[in-house]
C-alpha atoms as a PDB file:
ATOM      1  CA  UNK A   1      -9.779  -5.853  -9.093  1.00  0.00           C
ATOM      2  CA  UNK A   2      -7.957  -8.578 -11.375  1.00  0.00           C
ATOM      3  CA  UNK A   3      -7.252 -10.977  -8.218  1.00  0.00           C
ATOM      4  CA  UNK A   4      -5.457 -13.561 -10.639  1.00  0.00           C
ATOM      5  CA  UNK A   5      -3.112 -10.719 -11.710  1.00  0.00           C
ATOM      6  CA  UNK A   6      -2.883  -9.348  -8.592  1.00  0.00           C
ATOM      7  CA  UNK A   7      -1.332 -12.754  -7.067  1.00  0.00           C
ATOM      8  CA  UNK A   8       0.877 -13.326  -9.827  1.00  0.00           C
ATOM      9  CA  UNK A   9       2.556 -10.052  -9.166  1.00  0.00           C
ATOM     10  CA  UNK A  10       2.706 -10.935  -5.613  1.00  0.00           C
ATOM     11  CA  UNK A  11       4.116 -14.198  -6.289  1.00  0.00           C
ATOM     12  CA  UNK A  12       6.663 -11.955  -7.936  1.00  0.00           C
ATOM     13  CA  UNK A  13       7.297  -9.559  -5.740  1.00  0.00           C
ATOM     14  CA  UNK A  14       9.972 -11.249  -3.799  1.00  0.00           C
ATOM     15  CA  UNK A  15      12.631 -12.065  -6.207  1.00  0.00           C
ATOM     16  CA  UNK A  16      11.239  -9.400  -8.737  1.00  0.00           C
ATOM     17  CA  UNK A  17      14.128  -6.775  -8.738  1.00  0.00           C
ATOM     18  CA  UNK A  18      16.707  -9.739  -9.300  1.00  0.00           C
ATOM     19  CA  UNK A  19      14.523 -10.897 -12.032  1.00  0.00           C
ATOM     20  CA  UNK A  20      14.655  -7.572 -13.473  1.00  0.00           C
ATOM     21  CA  UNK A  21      18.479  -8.268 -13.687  1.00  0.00           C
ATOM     22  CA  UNK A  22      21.072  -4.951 -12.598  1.00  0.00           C
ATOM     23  CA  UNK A  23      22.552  -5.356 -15.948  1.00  0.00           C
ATOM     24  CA  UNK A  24      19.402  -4.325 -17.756  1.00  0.00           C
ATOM     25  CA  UNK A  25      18.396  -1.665 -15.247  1.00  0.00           C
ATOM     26  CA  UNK A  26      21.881  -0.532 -15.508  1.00  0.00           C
ATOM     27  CA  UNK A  27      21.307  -0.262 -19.524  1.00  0.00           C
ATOM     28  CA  UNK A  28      18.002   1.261 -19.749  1.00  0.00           C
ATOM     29  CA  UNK A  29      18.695   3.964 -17.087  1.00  0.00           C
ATOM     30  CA  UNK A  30      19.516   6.634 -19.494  1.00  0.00           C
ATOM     31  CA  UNK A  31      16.803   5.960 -21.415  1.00  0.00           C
ATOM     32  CA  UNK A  32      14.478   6.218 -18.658  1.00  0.00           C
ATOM     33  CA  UNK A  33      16.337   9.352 -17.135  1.00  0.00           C
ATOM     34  CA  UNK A  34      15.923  11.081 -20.486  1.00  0.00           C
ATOM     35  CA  UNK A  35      12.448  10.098 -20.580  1.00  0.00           C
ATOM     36  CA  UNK A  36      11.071  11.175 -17.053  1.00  0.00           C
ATOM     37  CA  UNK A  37      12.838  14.252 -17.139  1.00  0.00           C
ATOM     38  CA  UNK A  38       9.802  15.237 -19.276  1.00  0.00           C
ATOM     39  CA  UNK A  39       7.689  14.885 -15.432  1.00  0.00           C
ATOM     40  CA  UNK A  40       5.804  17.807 -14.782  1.00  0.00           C
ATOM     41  CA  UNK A  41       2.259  18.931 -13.358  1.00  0.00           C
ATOM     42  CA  UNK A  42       0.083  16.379 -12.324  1.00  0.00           C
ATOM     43  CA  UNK A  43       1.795  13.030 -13.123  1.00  0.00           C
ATOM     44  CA  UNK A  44       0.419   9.335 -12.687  1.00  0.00           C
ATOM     45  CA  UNK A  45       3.079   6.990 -12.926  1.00  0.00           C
ATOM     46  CA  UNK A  46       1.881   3.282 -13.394  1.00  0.00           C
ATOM     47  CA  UNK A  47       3.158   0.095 -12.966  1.00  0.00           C
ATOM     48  CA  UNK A  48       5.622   1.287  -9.913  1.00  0.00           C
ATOM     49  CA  UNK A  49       6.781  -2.058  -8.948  1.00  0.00           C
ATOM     50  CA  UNK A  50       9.298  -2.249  -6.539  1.00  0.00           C
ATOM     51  CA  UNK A  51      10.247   0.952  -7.378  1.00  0.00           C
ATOM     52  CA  UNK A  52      13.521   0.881  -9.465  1.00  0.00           C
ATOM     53  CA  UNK A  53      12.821   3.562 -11.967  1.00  0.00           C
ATOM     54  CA  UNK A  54      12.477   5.530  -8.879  1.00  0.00           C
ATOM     55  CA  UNK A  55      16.289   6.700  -8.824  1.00  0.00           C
ATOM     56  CA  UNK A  56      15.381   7.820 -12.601  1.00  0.00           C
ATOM     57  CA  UNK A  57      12.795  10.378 -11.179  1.00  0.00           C
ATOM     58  CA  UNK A  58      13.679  14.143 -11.525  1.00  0.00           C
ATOM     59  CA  UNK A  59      13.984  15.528  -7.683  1.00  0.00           C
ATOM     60  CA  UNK A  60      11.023  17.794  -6.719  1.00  0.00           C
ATOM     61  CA  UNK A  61       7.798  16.211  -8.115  1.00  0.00           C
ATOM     62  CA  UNK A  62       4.632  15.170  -6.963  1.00  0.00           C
ATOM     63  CA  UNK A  63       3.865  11.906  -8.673  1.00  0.00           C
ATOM     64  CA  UNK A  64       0.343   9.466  -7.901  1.00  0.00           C
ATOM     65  CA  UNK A  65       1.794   6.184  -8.598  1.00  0.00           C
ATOM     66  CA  UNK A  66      -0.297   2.913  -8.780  1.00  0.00           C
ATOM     67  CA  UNK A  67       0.736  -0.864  -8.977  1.00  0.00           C
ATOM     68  CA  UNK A  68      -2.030  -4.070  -8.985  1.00  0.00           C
ATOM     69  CA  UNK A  69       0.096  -5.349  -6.625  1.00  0.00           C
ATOM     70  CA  UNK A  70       0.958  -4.378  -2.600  1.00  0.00           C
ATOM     71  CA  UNK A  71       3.701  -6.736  -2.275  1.00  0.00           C
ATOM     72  CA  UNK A  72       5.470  -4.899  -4.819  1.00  0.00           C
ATOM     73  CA  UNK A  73       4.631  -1.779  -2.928  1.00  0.00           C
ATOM     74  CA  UNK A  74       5.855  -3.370   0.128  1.00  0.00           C
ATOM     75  CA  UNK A  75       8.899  -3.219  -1.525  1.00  0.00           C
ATOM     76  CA  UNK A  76       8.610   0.013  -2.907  1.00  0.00           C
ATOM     77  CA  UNK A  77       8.311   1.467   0.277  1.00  0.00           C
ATOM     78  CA  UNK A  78      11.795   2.225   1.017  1.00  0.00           C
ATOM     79  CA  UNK A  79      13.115   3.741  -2.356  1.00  0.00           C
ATOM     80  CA  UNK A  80       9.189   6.032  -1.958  1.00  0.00           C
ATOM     81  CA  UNK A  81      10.844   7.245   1.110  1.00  0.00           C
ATOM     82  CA  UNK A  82      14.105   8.171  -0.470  1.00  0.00           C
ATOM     83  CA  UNK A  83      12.758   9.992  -3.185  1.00  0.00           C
ATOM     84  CA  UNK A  84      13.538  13.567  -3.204  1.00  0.00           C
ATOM     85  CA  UNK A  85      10.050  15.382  -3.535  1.00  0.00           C
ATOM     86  CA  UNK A  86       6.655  13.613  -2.837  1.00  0.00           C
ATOM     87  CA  UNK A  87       5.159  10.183  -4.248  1.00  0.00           C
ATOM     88  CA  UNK A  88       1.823   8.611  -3.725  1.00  0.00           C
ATOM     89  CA  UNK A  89       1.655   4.754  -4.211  1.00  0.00           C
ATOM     90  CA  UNK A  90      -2.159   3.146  -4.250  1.00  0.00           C
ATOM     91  CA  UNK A  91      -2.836  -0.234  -4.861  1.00  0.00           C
ATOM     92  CA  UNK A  92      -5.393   0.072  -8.146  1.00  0.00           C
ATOM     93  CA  UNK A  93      -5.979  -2.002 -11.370  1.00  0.00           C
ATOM     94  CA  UNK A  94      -5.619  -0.054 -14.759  1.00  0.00           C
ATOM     95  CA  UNK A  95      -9.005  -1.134 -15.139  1.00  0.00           C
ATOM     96  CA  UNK A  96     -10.704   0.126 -12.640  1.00  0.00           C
ATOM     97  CA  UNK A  97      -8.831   3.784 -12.052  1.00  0.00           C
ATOM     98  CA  UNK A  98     -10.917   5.811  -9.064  1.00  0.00           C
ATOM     99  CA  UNK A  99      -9.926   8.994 -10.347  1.00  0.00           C
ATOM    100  CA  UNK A 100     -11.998  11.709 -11.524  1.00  0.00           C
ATOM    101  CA  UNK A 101     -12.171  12.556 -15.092  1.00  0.00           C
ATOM    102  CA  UNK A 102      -9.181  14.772 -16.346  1.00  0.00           C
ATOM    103  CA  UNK A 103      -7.348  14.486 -12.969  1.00  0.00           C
ATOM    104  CA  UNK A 104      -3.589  14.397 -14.808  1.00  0.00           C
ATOM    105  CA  UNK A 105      -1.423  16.286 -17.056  1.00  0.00           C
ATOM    106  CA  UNK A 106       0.832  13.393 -17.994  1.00  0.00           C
ATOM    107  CA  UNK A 107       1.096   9.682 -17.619  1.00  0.00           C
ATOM    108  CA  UNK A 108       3.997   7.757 -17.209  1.00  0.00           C
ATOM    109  CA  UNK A 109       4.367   4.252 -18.058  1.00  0.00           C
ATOM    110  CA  UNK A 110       7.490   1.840 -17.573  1.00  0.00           C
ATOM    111  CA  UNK A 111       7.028  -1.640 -19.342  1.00  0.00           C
ATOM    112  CA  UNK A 112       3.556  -1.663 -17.639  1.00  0.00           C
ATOM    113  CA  UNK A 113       1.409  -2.613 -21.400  1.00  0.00           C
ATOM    114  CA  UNK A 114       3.191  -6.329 -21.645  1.00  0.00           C
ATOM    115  CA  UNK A 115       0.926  -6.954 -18.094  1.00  0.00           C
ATOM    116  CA  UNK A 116      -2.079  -5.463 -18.468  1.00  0.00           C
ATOM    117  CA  UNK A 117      -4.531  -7.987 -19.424  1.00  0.00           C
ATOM    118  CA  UNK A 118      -6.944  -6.060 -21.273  1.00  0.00           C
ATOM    119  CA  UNK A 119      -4.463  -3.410 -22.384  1.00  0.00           C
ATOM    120  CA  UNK A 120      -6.604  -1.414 -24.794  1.00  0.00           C
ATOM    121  CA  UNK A 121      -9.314  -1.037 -22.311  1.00  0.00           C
ATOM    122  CA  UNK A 122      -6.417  -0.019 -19.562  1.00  0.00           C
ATOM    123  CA  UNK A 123      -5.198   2.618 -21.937  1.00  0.00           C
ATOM    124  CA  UNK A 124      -8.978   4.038 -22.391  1.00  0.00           C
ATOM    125  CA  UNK A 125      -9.010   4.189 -18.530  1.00  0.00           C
ATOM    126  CA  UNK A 126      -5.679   6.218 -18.755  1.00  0.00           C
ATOM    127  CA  UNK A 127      -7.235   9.233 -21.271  1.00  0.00           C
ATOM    128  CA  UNK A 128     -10.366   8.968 -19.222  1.00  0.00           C
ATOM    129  CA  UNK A 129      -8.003  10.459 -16.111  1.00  0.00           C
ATOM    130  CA  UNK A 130      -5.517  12.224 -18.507  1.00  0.00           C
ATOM    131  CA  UNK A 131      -6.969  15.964 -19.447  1.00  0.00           C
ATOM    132  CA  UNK A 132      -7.303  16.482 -23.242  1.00  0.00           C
ATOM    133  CA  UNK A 133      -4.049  17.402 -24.477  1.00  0.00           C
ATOM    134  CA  UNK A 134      -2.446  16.065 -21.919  1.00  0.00           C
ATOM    135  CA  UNK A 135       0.747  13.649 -22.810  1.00  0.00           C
ATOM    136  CA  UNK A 136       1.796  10.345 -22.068  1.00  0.00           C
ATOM    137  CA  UNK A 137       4.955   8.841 -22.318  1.00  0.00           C
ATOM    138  CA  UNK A 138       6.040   5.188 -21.957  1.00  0.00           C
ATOM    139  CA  UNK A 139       8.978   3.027 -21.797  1.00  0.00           C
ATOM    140  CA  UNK A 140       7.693  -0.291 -23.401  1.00  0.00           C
ATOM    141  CA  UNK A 141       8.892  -3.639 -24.725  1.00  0.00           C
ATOM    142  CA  UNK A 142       7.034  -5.235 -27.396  1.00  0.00           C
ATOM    143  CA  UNK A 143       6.417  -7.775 -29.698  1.00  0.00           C
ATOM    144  CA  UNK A 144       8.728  -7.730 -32.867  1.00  0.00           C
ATOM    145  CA  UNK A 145       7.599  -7.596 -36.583  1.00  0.00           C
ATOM    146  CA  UNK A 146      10.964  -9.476 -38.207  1.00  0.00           C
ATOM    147  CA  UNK A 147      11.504 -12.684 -38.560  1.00  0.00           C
ATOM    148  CA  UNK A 148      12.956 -15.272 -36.639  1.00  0.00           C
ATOM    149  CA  UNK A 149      11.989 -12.942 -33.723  1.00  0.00           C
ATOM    150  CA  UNK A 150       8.572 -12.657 -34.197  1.00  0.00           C
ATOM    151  CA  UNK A 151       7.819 -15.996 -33.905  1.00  0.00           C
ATOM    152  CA  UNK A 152      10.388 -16.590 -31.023  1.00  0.00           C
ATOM    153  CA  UNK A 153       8.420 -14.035 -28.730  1.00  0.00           C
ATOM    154  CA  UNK A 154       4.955 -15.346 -29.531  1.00  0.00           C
ATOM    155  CA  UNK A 155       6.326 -18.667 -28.488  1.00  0.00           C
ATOM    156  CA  UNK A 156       7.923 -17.418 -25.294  1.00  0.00           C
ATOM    157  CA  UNK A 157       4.567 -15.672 -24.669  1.00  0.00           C
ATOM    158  CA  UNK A 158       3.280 -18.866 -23.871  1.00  0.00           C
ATOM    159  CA  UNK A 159       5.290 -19.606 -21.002  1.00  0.00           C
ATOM    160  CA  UNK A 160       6.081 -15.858 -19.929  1.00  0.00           C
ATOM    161  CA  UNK A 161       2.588 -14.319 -18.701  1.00  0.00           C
ATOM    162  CA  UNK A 162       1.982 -17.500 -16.458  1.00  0.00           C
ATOM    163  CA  UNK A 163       4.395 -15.793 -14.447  1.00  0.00           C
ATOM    164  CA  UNK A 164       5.050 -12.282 -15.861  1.00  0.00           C
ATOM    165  CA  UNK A 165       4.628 -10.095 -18.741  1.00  0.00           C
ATOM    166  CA  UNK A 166       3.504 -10.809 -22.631  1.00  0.00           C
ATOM    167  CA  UNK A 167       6.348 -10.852 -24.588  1.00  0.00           C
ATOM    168  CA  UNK A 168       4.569 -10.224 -27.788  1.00  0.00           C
ATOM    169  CA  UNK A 169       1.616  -7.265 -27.373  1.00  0.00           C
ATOM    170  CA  UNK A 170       1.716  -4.641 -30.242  1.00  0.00           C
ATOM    171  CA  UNK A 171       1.471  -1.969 -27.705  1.00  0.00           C
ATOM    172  CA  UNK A 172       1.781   1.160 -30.220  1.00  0.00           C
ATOM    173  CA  UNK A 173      -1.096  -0.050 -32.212  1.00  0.00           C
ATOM    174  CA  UNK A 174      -2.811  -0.674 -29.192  1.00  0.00           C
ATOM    175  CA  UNK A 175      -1.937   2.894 -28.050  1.00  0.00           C
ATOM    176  CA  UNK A 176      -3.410   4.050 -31.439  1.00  0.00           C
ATOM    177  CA  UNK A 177      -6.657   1.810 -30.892  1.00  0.00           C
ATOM    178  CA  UNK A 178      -7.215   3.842 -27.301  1.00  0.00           C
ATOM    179  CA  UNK A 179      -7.837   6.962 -29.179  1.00  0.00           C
ATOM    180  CA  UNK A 180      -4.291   8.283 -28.624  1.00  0.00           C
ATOM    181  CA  UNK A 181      -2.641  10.589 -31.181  1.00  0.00           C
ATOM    182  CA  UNK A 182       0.691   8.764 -31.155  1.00  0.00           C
ATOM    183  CA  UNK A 183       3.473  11.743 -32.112  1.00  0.00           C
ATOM    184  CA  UNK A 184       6.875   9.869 -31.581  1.00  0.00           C
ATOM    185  CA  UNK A 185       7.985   6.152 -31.423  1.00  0.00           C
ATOM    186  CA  UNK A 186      11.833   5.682 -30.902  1.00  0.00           C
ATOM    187  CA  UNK A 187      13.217   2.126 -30.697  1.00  0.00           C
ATOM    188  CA  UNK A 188      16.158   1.332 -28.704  1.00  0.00           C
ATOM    189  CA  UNK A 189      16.622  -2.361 -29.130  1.00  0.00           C
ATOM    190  CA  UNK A 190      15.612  -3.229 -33.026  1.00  0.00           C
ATOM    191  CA  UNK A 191      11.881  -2.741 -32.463  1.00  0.00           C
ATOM    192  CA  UNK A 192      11.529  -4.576 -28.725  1.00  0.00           C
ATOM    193  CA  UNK A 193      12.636  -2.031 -26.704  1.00  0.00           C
ATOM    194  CA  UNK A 194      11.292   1.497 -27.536  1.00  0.00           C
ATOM    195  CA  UNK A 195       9.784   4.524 -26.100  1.00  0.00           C
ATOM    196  CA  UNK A 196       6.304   5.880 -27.279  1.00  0.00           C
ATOM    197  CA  UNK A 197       4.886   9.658 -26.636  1.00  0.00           C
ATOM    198  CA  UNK A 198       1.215  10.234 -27.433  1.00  0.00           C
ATOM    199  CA  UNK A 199      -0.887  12.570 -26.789  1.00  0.00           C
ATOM    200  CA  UNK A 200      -5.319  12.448 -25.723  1.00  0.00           C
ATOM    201  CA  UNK A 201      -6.577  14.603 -28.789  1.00  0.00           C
ATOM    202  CA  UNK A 202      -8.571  17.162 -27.690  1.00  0.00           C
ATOM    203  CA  UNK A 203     -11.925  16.706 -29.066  1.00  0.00           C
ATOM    204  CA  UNK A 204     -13.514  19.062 -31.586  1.00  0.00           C
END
């Protein structure tokens, strides 16, 4: 277990869902609705936070959910209990996933790659778990290729992941470096804000 990202996330916890700011959840929620409605089989959603993408869930799934940090689950626990159908929260590190091989259909990420500290090592721990052929679908923000922004985020990134995320990781190519067979990238902000579906190739 990362304990250093672990108690920043716990630090975090707290104040976290007014740090995420309504207006943003409030502007993303389609996106994120539109996205998870693609749930189905064996899911593993990571990094569940607090739980506000919860509300964005389809009703009637059975979803193993995992966050680095129980303080966020703490606060989780309410909107877990709300949900309409059945979700599993574990405290576990991307890093060190206890799941068998192959355990999932699909994986589910929601801006979960601008925290992971060694994300293309956490994504090779997700297609470990995730079957061949099976699909994974994120909700990421990343760094920017055009100028002045480019440089603005790699800046911020300086200040940002003492206390939260990256502002600046390259998360398709690092999707791509995994192994993953990325098939769709859509951005929804210029190219910050975007979702990414890949898939784990099956192997000849």
């Amino acid at each position: 277990m990362d304990l250093s990202t672990q108690e920043k996330w716990d630090r975090a916890a707290p104040n976290f869902d007014l740090m995420a700011g309504k207006g943003a959840e409030k502007r993303w929620r389609p996106f994120k609705t539109a996205l998870f409605e693609n749930m189905d089989g064996r899911i593993l959603f990571l990094a569940l936070g607090t739980g506000l993408d919860i509300e964005t869930f389809p009703p009637g799934k059975i979803i193993t959910a995992i966050d680095i940090s129980p303080k966020m689950l703490e606060v989780a626990a309410p909107r877990i209990a709300a949900y309409d159908g059945e979700i599993s929260a574990q405290v576990m590190d991307v890093h060190e996933l206890s799941f068998d091989d192959h355990s999932f259909d699909q994986v589910f990420t929601s801006c979960t790659f601008c925290s992971v500290p060694r994300p293309v090592e956490g994504l090779r721990a997700l297609r470990r778990v995730l079957k061949p052929g099976g699909e994974v679908f994120m909700f990421e923000h990343t760094g920017s290729r055009y100028y002045p922004f480019k440089i603005m985020m790699d800046v911020m990134t300086v200040l940002s992941r003492k206390i939260g995320p990256d502002m600046n990781r390259a998360t398709v190519t690092n999707v791509r470096s995994a192994g993953f067979e990325v098939l769709e990238v859509n951005n929804l902000f210029m190219d910050i804000v975007k979702t990414i579906k890949a898939i784990n190739p099956i192997q000849a």
